[in-house]
Protein backbone atom coordinates (compact mmCIF):
# COMPACT_ATOMS: atom_id res chain seq x y z
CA UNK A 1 -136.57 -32.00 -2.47
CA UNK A 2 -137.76 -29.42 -5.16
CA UNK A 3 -134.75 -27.59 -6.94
CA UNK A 4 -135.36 -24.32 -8.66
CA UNK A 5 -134.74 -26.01 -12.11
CA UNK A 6 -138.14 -28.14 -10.79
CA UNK A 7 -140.35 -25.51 -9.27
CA UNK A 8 -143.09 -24.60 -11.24
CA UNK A 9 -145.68 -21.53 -11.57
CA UNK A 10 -148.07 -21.27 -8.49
CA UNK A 11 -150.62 -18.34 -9.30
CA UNK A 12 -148.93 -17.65 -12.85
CA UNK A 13 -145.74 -16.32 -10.86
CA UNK A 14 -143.11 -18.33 -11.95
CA UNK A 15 -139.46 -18.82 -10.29
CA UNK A 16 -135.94 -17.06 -11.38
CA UNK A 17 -132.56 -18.38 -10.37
CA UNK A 18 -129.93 -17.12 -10.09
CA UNK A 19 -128.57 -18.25 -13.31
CA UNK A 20 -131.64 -16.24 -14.78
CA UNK A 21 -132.30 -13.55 -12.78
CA UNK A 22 -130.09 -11.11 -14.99
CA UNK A 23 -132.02 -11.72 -17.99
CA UNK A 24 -135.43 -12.21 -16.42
CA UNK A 25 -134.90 -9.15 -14.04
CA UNK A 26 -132.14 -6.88 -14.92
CA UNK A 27 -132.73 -6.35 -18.45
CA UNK A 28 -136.87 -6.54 -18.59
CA UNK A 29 -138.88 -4.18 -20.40
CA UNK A 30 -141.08 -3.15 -17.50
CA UNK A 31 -140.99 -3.10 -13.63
CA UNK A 32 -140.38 -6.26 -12.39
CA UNK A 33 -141.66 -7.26 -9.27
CA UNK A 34 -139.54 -10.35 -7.22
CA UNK A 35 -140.86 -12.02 -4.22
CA UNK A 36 -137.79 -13.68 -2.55
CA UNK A 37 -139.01 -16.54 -0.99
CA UNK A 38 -138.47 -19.85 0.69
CA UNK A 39 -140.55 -23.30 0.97
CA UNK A 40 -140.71 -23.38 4.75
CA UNK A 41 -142.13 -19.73 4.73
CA UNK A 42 -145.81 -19.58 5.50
CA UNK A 43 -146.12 -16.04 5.23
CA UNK A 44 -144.35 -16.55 1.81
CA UNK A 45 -147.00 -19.30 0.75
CA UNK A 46 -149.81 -16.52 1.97
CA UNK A 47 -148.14 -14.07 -0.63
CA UNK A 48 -148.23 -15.87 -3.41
CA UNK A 49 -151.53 -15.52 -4.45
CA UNK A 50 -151.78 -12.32 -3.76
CA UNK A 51 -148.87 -11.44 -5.80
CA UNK A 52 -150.69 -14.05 -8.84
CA UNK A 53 -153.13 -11.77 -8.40
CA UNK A 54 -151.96 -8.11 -8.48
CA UNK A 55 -149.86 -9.70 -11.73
CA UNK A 56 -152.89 -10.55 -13.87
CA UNK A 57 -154.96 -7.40 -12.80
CA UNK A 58 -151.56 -5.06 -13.76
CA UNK A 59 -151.11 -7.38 -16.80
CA UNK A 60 -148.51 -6.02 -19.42
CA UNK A 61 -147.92 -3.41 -16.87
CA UNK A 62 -145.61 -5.33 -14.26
CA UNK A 63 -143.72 -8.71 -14.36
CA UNK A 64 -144.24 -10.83 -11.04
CA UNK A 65 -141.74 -13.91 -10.61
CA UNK A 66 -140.30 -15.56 -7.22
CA UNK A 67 -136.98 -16.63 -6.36
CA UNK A 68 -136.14 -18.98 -4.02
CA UNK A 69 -133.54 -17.63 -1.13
CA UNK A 70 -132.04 -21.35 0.12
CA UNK A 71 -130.88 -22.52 -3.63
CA UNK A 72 -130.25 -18.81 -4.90
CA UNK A 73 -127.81 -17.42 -2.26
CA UNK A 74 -126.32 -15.25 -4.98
CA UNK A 75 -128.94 -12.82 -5.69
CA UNK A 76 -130.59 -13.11 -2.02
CA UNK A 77 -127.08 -11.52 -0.84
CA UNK A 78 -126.27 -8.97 -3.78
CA UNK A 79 -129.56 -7.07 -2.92
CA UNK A 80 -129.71 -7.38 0.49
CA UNK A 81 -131.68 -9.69 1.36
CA UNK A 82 -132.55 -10.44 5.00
CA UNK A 83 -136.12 -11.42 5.72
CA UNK A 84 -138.74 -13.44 3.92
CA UNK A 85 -140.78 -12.32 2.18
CA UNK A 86 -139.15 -9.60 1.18
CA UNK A 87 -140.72 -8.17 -2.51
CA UNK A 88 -138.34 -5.81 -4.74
CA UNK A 89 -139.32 -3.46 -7.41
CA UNK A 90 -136.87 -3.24 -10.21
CA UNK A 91 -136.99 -0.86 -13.40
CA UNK A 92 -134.06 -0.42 -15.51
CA UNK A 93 -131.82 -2.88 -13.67
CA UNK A 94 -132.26 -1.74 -10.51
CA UNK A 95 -134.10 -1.68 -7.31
CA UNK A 96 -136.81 1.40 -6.78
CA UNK A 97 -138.75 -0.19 -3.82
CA UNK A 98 -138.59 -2.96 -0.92
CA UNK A 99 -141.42 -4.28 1.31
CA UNK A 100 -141.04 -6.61 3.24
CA UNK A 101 -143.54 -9.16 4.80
CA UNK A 102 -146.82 -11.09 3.71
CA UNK A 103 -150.45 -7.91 2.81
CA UNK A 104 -153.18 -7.93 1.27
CA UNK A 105 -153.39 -7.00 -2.41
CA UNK A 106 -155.33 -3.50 -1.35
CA UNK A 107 -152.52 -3.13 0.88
CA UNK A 108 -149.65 -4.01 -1.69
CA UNK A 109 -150.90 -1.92 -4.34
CA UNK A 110 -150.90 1.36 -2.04
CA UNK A 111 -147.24 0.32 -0.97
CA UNK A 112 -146.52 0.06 -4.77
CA UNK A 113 -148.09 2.94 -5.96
CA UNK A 114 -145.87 4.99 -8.10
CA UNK A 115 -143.46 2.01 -9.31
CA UNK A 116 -145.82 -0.08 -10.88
């Protein structure tokens, strides 16, 4: 079985824990977008390159990474967490927007617009 300290980069979007998700998250310099996720998730596996994606057309602009929900209970229940995939938005340490469930990149970029 893949742990978190094993899972690597798919798309350039790499994985937080959370052991890391303060510093990785919290206290980044831009927005910071997380897709909670989870291996058995297909919808999650559809997202991910989508989200590779919208990361290296935004560039400096945004920060994409991906946490895994079954071996980061942690953060999955301090923000709420209840679905996969479930994408948050932070800036400053905090959440600004949720969306839940696998779009396009057209689609994910109009229900982003004005965060990132």
């Amino acid at each position: 079985m893949t742990t978190p300290q094993t899972q690597t980069a798919a798309h350039g979007v790499p994985y937080v824990t959370d052991e890391t998700f303060t510093e990785e998250v919290l206290r980044a310099d831009v927005p910071v977008l997380v897709q909670f996720t989870a291996q058995w998730c297909p919808s999650c596996k559809q997202l991910t390159p989508v989200l590779g994606a919208l990361a290296a057309e935004l560039g400096d602009r945004v920060k994409a990474v991906r946490l895994d929900v079954d071996h980061n209970p942690q953060t999955t229940v301090a923000h709420g967490v209840l679905a996969v995939p479930t994408l948050l938005v932070f800036q400053g340490g905090e959440p600004v927007r949720s969306v839940v469930g696998a779009r396009s990149k057209a689609r994910l970029l109009r229900d982003l617009d004005g965060v990132i």
